[in-house]
C-alpha atoms as a PDB file:
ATOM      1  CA  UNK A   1     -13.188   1.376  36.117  1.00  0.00           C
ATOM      2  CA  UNK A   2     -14.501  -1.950  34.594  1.00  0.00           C
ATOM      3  CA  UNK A   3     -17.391  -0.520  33.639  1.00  0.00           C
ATOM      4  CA  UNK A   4     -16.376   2.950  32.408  1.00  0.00           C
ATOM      5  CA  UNK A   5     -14.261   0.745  29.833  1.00  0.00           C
ATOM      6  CA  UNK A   6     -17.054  -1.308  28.701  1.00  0.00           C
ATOM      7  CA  UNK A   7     -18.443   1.621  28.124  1.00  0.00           C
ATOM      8  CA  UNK A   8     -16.210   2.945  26.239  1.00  0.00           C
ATOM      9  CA  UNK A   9     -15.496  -0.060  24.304  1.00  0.00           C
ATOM     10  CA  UNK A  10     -19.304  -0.412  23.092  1.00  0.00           C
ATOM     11  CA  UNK A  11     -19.195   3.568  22.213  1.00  0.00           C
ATOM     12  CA  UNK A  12     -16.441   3.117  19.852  1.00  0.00           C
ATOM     13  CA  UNK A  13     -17.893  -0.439  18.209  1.00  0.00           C
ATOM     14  CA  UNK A  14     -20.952   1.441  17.457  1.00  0.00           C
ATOM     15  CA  UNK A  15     -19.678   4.137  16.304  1.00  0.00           C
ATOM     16  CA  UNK A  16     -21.072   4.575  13.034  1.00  0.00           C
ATOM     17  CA  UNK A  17     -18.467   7.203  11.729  1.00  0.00           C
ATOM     18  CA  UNK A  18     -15.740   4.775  12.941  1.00  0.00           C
ATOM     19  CA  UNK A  19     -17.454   1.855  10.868  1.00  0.00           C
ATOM     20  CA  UNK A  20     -17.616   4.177   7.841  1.00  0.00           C
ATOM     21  CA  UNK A  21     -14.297   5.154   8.389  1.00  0.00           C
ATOM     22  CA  UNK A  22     -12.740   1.496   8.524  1.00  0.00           C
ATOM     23  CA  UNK A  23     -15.141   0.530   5.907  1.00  0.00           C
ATOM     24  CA  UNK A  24     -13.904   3.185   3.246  1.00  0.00           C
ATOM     25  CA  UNK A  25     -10.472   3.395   3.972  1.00  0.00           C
ATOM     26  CA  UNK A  26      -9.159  -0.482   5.057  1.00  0.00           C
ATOM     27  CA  UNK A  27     -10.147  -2.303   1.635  1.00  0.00           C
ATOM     28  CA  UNK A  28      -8.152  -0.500  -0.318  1.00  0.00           C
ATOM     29  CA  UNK A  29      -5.265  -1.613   1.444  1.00  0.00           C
ATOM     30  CA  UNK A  30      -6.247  -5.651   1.311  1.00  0.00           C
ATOM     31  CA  UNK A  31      -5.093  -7.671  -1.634  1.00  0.00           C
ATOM     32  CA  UNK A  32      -6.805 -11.362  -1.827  1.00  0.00           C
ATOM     33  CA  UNK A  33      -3.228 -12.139  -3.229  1.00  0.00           C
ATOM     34  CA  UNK A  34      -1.106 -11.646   0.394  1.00  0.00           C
ATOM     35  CA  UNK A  35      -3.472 -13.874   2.168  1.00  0.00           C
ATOM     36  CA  UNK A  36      -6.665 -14.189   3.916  1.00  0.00           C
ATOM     37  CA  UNK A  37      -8.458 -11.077   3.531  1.00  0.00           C
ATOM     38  CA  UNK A  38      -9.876 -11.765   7.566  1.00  0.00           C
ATOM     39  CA  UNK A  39      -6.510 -11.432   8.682  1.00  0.00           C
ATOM     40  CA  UNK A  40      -5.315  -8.591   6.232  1.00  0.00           C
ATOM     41  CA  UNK A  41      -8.325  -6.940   8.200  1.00  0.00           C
ATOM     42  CA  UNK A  42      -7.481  -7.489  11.654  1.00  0.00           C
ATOM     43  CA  UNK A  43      -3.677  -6.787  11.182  1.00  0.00           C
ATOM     44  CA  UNK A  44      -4.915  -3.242   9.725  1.00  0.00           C
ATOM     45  CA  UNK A  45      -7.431  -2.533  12.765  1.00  0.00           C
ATOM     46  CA  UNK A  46      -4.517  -3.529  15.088  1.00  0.00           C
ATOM     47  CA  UNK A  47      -2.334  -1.099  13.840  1.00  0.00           C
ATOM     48  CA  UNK A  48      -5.081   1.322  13.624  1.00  0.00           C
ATOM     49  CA  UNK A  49      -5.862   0.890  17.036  1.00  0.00           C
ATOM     50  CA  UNK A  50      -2.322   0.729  18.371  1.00  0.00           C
ATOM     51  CA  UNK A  51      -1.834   4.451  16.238  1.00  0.00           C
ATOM     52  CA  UNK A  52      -4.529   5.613  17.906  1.00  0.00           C
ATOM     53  CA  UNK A  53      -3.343   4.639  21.854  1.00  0.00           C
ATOM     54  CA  UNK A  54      -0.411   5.754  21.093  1.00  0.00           C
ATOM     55  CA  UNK A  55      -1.481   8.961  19.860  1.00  0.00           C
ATOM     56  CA  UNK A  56      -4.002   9.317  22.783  1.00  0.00           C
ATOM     57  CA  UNK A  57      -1.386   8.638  25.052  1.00  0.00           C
ATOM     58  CA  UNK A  58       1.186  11.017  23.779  1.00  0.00           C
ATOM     59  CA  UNK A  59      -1.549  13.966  24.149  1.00  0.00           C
ATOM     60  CA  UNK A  60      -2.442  12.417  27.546  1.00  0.00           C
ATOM     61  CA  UNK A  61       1.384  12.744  28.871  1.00  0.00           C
ATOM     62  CA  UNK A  62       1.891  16.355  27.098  1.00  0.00           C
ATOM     63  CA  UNK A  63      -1.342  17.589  28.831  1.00  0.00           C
ATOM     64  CA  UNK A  64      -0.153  16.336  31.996  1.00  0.00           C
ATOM     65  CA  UNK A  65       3.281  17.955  31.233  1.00  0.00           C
ATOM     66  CA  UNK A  66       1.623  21.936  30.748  1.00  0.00           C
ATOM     67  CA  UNK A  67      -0.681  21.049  33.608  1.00  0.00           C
ATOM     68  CA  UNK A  68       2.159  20.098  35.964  1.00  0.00           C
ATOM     69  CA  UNK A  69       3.991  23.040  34.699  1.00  0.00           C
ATOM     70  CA  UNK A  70       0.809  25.652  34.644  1.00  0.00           C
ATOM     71  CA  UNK A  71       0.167  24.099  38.222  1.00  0.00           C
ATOM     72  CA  UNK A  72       3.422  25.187  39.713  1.00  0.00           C
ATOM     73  CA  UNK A  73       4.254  28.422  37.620  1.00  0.00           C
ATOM     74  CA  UNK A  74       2.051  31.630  39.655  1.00  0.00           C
ATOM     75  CA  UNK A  75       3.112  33.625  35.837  1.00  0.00           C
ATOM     76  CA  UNK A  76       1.655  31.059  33.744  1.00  0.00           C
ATOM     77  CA  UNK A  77      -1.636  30.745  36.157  1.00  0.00           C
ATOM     78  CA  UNK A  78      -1.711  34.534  35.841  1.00  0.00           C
ATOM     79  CA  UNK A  79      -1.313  34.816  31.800  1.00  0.00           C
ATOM     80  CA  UNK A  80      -4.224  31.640  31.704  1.00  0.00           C
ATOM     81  CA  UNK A  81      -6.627  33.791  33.781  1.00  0.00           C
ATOM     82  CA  UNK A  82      -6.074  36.609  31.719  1.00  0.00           C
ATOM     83  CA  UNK A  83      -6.491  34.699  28.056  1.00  0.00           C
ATOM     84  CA  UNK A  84      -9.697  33.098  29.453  1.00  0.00           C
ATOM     85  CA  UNK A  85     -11.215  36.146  31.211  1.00  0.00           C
ATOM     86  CA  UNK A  86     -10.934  37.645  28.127  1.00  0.00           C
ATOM     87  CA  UNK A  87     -12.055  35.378  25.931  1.00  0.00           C
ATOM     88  CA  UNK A  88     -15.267  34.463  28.206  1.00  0.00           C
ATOM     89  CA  UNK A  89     -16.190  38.572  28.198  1.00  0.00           C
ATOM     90  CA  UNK A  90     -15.527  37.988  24.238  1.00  0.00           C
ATOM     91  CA  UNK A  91     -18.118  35.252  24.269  1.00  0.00           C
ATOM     92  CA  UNK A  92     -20.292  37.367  26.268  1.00  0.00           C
ATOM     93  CA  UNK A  93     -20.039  40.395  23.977  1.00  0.00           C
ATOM     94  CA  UNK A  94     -20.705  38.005  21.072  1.00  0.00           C
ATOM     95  CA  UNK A  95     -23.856  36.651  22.496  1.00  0.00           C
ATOM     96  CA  UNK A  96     -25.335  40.195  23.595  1.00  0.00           C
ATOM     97  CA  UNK A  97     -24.889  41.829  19.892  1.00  0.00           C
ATOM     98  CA  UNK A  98     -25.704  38.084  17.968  1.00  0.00           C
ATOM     99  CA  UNK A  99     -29.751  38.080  15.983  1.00  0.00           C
ATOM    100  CA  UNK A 100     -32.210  36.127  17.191  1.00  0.00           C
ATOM    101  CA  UNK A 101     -33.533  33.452  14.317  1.00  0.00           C
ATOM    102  CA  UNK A 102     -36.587  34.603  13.103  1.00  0.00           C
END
């Protein structure tokens, strides 16, 4: 686990759309009047990050909730093999009538 995190940690510090992101949307929120502009910086990534976790968990727990419930409904397992066979046979008719690039 302890590495999977570092991991994941270093992915999303060097993630240069992340760094973009922070770097075009934070500064207009920091005011050299309120303060240090370090901590104005780090109380905005905080809250960033803590949005974010929360949001990640709150998809987290709902997935588990329809996977518990797909799990232990035969109907719903029935109605998800259906939607998926036919969108895979979809995919498949899409790829046998698609052009090749010239």
């Amino acid at each position: 686990v302890g590495a999977a995190l570092l991991s994941g940690v270093l992915t999303n510090v060097l993630n240069p759309k992340a760094l973009l992101f922070c770097s075009v949307l934070l500064p207009q929120f920091v005011s050299p009047d309120q303060g240090p502009i370090g901590r104005q910086f780090a109380v905005l990534g905080v809250i960033l990050v803590g949005l974010g976790l929360a949001f990640d968990v709150m998809c987290a727990l709902a997935g588990g909730a329809v996977g518990r419930w797909m799990s232990a409904s035969p109907r719903a397992q029935k109605i998800q093999s259906r939607v998926f066979g036919v969108a895979l046979i979809a995919f498949g008719l899409r790829l046998t009538i698609a052009q090749r690039p010239a």
